[in-house]
PDB file of N, CA and C in Angstrom:
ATOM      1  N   UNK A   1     -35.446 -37.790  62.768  1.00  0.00           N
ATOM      2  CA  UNK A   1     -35.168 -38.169  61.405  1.00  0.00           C
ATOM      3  C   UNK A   1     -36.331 -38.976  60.819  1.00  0.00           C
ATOM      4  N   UNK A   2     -37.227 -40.017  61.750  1.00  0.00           N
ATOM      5  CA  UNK A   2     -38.304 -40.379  61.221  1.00  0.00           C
ATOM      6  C   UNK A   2     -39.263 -40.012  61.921  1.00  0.00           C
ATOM      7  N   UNK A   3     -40.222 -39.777  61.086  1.00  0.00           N
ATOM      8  CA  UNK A   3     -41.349 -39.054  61.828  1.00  0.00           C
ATOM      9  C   UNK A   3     -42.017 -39.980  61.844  1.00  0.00           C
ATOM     10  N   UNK A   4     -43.255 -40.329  62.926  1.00  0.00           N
ATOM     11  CA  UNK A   4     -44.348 -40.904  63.348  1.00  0.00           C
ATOM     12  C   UNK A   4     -43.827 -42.215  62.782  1.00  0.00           C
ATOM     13  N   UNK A   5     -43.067 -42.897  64.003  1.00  0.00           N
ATOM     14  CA  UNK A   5     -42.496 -44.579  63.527  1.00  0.00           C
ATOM     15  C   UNK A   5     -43.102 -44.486  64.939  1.00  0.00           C
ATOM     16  N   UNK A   6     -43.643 -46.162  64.814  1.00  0.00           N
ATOM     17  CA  UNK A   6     -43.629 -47.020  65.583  1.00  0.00           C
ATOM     18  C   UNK A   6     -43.228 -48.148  66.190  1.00  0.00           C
ATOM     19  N   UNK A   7     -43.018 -48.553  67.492  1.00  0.00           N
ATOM     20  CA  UNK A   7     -42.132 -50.150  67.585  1.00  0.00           C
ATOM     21  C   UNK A   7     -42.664 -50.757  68.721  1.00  0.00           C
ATOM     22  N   UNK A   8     -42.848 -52.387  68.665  1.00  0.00           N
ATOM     23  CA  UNK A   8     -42.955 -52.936  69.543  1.00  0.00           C
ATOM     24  C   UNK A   8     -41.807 -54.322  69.978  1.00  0.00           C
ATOM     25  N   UNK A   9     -42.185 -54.633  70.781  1.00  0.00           N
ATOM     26  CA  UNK A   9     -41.233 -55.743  71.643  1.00  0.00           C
ATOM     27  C   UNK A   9     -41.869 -57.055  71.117  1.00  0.00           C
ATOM     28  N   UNK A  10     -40.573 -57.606  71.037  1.00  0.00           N
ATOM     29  CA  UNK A  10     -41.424 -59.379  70.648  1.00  0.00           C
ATOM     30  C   UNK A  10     -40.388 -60.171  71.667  1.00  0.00           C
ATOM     31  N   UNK A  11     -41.221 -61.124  72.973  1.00  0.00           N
ATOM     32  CA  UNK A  11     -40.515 -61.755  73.812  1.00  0.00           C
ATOM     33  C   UNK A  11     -41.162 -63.111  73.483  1.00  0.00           C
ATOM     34  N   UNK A  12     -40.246 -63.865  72.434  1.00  0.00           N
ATOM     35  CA  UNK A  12     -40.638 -65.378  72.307  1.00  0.00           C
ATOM     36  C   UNK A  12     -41.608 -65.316  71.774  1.00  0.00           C
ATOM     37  N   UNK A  13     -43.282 -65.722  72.022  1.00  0.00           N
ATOM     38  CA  UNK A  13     -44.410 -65.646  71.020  1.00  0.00           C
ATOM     39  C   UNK A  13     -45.092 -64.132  71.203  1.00  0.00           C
ATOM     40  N   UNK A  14     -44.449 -63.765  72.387  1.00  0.00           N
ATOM     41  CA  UNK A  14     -45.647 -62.417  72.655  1.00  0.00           C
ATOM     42  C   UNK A  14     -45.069 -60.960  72.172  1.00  0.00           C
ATOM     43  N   UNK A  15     -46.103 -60.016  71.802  1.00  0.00           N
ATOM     44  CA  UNK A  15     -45.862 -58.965  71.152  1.00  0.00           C
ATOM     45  C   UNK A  15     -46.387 -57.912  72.001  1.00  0.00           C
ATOM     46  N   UNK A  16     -45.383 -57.079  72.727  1.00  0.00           N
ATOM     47  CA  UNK A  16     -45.711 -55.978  73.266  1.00  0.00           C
ATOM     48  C   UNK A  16     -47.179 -55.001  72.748  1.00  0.00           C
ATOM     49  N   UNK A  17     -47.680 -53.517  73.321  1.00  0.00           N
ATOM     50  CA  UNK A  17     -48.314 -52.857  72.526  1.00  0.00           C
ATOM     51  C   UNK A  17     -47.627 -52.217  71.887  1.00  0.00           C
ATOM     52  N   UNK A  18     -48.153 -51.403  71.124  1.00  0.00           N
ATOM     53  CA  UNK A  18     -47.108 -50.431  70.231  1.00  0.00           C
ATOM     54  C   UNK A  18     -47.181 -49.160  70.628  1.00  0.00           C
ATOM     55  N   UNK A  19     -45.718 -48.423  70.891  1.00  0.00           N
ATOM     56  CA  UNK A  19     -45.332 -47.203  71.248  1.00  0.00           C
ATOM     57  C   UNK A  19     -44.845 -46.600  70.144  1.00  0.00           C
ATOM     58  N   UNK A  20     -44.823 -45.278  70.313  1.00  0.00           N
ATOM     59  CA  UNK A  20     -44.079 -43.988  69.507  1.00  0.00           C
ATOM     60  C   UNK A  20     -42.466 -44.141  69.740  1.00  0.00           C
ATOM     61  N   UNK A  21     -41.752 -44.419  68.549  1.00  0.00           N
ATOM     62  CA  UNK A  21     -40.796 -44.112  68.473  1.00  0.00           C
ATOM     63  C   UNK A  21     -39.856 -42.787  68.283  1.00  0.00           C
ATOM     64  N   UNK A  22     -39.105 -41.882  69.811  1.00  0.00           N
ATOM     65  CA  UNK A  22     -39.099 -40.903  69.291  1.00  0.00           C
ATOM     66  C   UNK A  22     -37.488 -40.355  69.212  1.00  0.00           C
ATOM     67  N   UNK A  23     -36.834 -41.483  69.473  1.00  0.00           N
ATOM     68  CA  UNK A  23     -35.102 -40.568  68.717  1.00  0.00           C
ATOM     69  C   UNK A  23     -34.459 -42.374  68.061  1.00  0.00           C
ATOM     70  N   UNK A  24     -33.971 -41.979  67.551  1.00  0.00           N
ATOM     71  CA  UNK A  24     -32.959 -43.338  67.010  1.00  0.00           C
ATOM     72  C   UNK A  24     -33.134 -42.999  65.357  1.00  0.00           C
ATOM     73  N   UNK A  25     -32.154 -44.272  65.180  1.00  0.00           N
ATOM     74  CA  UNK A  25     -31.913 -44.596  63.521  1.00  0.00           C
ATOM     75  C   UNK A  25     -32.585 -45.963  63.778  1.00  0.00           C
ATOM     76  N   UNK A  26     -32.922 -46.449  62.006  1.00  0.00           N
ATOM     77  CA  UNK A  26     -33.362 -47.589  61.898  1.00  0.00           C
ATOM     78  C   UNK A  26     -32.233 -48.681  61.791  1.00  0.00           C
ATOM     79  N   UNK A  27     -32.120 -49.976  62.413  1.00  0.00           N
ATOM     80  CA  UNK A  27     -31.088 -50.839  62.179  1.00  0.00           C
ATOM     81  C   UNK A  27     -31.390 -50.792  60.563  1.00  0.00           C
ATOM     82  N   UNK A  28     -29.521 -51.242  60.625  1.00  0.00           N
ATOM     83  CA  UNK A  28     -29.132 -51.145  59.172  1.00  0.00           C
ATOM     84  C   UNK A  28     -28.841 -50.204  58.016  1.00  0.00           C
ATOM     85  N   UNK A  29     -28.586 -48.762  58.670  1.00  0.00           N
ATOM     86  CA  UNK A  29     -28.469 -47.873  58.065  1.00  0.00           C
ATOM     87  C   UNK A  29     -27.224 -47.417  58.547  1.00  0.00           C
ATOM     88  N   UNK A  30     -26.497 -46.401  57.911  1.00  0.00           N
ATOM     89  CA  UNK A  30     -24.794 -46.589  57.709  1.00  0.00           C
ATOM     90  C   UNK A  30     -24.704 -45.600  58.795  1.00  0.00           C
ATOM     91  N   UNK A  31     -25.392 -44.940  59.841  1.00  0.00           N
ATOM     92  CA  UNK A  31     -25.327 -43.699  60.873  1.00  0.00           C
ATOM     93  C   UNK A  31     -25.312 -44.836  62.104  1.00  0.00           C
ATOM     94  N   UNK A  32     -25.854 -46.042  62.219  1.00  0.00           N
ATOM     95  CA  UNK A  32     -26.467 -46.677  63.082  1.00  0.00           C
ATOM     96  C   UNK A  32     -25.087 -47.677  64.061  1.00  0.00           C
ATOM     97  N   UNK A  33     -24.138 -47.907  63.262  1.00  0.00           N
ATOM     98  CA  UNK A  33     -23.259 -48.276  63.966  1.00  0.00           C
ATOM     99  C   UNK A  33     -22.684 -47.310  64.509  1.00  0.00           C
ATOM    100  N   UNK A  34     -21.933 -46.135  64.214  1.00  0.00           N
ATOM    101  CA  UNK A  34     -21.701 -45.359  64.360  1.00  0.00           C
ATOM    102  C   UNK A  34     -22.015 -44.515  65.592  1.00  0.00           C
ATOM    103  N   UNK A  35     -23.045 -44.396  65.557  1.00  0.00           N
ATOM    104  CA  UNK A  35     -23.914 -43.514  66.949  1.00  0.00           C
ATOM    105  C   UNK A  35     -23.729 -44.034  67.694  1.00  0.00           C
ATOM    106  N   UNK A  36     -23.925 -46.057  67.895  1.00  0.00           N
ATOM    107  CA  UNK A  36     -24.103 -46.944  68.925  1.00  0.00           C
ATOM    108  C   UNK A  36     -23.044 -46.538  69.872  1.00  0.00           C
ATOM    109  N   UNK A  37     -21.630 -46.193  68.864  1.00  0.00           N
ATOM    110  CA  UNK A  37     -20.063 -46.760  69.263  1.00  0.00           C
ATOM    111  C   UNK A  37     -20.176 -45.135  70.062  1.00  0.00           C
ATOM    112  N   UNK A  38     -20.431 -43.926  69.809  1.00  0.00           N
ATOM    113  CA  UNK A  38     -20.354 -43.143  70.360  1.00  0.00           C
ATOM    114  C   UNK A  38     -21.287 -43.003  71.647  1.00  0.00           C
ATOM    115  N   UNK A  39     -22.274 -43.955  71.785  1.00  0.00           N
ATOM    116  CA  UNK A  39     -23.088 -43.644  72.427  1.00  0.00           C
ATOM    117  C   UNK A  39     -22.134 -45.055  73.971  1.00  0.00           C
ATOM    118  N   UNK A  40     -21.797 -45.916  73.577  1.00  0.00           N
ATOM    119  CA  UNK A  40     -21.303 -46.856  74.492  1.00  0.00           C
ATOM    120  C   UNK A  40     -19.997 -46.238  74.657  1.00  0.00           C
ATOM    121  N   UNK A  41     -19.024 -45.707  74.212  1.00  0.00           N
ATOM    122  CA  UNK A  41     -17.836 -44.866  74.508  1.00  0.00           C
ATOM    123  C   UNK A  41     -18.384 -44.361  76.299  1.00  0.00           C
ATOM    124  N   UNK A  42     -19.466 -43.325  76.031  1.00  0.00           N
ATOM    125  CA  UNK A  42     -19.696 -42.388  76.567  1.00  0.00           C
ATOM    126  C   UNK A  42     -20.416 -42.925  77.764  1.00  0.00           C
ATOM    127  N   UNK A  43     -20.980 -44.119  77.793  1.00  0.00           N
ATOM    128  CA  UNK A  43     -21.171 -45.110  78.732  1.00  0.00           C
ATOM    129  C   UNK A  43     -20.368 -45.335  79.835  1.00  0.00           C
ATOM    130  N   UNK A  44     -19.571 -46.192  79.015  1.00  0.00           N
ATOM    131  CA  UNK A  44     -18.858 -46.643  79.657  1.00  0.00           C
ATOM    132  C   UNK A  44     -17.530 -45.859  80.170  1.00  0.00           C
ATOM    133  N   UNK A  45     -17.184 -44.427  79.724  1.00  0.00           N
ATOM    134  CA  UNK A  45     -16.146 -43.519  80.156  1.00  0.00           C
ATOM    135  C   UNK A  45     -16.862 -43.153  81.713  1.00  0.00           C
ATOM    136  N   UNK A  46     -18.314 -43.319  81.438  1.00  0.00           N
ATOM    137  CA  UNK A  46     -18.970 -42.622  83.248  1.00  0.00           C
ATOM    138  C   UNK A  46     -18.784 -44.325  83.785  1.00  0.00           C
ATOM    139  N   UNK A  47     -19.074 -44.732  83.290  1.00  0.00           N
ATOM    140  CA  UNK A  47     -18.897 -46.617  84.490  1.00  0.00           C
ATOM    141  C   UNK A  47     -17.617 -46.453  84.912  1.00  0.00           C
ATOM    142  N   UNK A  48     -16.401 -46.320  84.316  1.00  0.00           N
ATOM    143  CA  UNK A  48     -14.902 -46.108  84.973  1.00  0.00           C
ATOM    144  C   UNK A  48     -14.194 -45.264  85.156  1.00  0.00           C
ATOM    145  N   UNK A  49     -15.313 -44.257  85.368  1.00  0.00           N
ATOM    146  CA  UNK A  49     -14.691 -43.118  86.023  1.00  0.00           C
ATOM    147  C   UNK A  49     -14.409 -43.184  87.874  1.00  0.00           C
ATOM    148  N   UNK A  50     -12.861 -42.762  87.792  1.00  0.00           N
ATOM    149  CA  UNK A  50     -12.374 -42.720  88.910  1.00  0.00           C
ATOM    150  C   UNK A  50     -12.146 -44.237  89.300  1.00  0.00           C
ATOM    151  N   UNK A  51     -11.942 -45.062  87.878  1.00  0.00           N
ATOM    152  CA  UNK A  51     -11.908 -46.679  88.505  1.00  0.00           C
ATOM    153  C   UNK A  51     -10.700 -47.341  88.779  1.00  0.00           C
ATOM    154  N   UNK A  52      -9.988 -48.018  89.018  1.00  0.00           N
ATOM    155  CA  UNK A  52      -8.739 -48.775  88.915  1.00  0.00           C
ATOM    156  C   UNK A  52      -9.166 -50.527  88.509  1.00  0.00           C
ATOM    157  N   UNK A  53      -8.437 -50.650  87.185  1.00  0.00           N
ATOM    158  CA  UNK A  53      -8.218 -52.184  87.082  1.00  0.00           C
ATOM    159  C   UNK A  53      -7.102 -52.647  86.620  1.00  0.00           C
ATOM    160  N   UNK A  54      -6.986 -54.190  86.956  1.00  0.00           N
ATOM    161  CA  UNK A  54      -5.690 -54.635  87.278  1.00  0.00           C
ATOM    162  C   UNK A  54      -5.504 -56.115  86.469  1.00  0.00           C
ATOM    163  N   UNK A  55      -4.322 -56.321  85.885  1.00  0.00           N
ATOM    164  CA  UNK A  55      -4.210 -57.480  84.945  1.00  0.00           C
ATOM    165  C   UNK A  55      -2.448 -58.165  85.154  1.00  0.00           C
ATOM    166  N   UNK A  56      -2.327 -59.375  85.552  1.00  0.00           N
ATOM    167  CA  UNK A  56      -1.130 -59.840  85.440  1.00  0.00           C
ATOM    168  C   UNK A  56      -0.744 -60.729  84.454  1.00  0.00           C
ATOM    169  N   UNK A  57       0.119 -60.198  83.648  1.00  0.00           N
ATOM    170  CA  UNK A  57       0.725 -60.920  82.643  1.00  0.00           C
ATOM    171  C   UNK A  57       2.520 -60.853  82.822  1.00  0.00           C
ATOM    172  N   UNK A  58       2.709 -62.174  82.029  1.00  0.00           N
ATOM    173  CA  UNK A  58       3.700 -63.053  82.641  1.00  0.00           C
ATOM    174  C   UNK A  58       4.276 -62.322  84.328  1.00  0.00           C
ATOM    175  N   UNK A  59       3.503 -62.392  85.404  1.00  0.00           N
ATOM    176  CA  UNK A  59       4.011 -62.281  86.230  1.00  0.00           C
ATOM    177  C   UNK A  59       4.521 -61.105  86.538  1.00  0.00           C
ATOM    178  N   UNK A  60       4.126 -59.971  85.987  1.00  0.00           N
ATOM    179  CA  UNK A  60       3.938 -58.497  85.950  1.00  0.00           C
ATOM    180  C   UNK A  60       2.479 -58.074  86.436  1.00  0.00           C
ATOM    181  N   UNK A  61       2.384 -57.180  87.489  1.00  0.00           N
ATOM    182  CA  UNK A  61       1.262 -56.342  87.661  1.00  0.00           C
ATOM    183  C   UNK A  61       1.332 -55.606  86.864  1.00  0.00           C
ATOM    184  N   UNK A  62       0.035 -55.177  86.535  1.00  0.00           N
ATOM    185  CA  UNK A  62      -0.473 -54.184  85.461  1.00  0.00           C
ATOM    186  C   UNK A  62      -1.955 -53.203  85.605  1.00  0.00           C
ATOM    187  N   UNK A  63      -1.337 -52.295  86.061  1.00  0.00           N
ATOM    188  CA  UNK A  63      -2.984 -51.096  86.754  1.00  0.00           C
ATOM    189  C   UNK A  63      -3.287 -50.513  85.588  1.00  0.00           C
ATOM    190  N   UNK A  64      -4.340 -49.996  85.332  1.00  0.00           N
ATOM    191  CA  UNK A  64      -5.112 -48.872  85.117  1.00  0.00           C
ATOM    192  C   UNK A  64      -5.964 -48.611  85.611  1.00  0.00           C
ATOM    193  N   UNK A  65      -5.788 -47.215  85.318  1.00  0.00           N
ATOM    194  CA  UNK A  65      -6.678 -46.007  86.276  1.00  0.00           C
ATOM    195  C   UNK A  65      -7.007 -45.291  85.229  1.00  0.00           C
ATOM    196  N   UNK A  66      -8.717 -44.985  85.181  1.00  0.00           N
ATOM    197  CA  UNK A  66      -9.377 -44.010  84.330  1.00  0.00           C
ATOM    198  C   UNK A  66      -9.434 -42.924  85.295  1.00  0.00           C
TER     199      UNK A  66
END
């Protein structure tokens, strides 16, 4: 979607070199939340896959299993 962008890293005072930016949206544009949420869905569906977790409330066990 943008052609020939560039980006670098800023850690505290120091500034990475600059690389080719070659898939994404720019923060702040109305696609950009959006993608993130689909993109961490899809994350995190492979992190708990085949997982079991467990929560007790008032003194009830409580599983899930992805």
């Amino acid at each position: 979607m943008y052609e020939d962008t560039f980006s670098a890293v800023r850690v505290n005072d120091d500034i990475s070199d600059w690389f080719s930016t070659i898939v994404g949206v720019l923060q702040g544009r109305v696609l950009s939340p959006l993608l993130f949420i689909i993109f961490l869905e899809a994350v995190i569906a492979i992190a708990l896959d085949n997982s079991c977790s467990g929560a007790v409330i008032n003194t009830l066990n409580a599983w899930f299993c992805v």
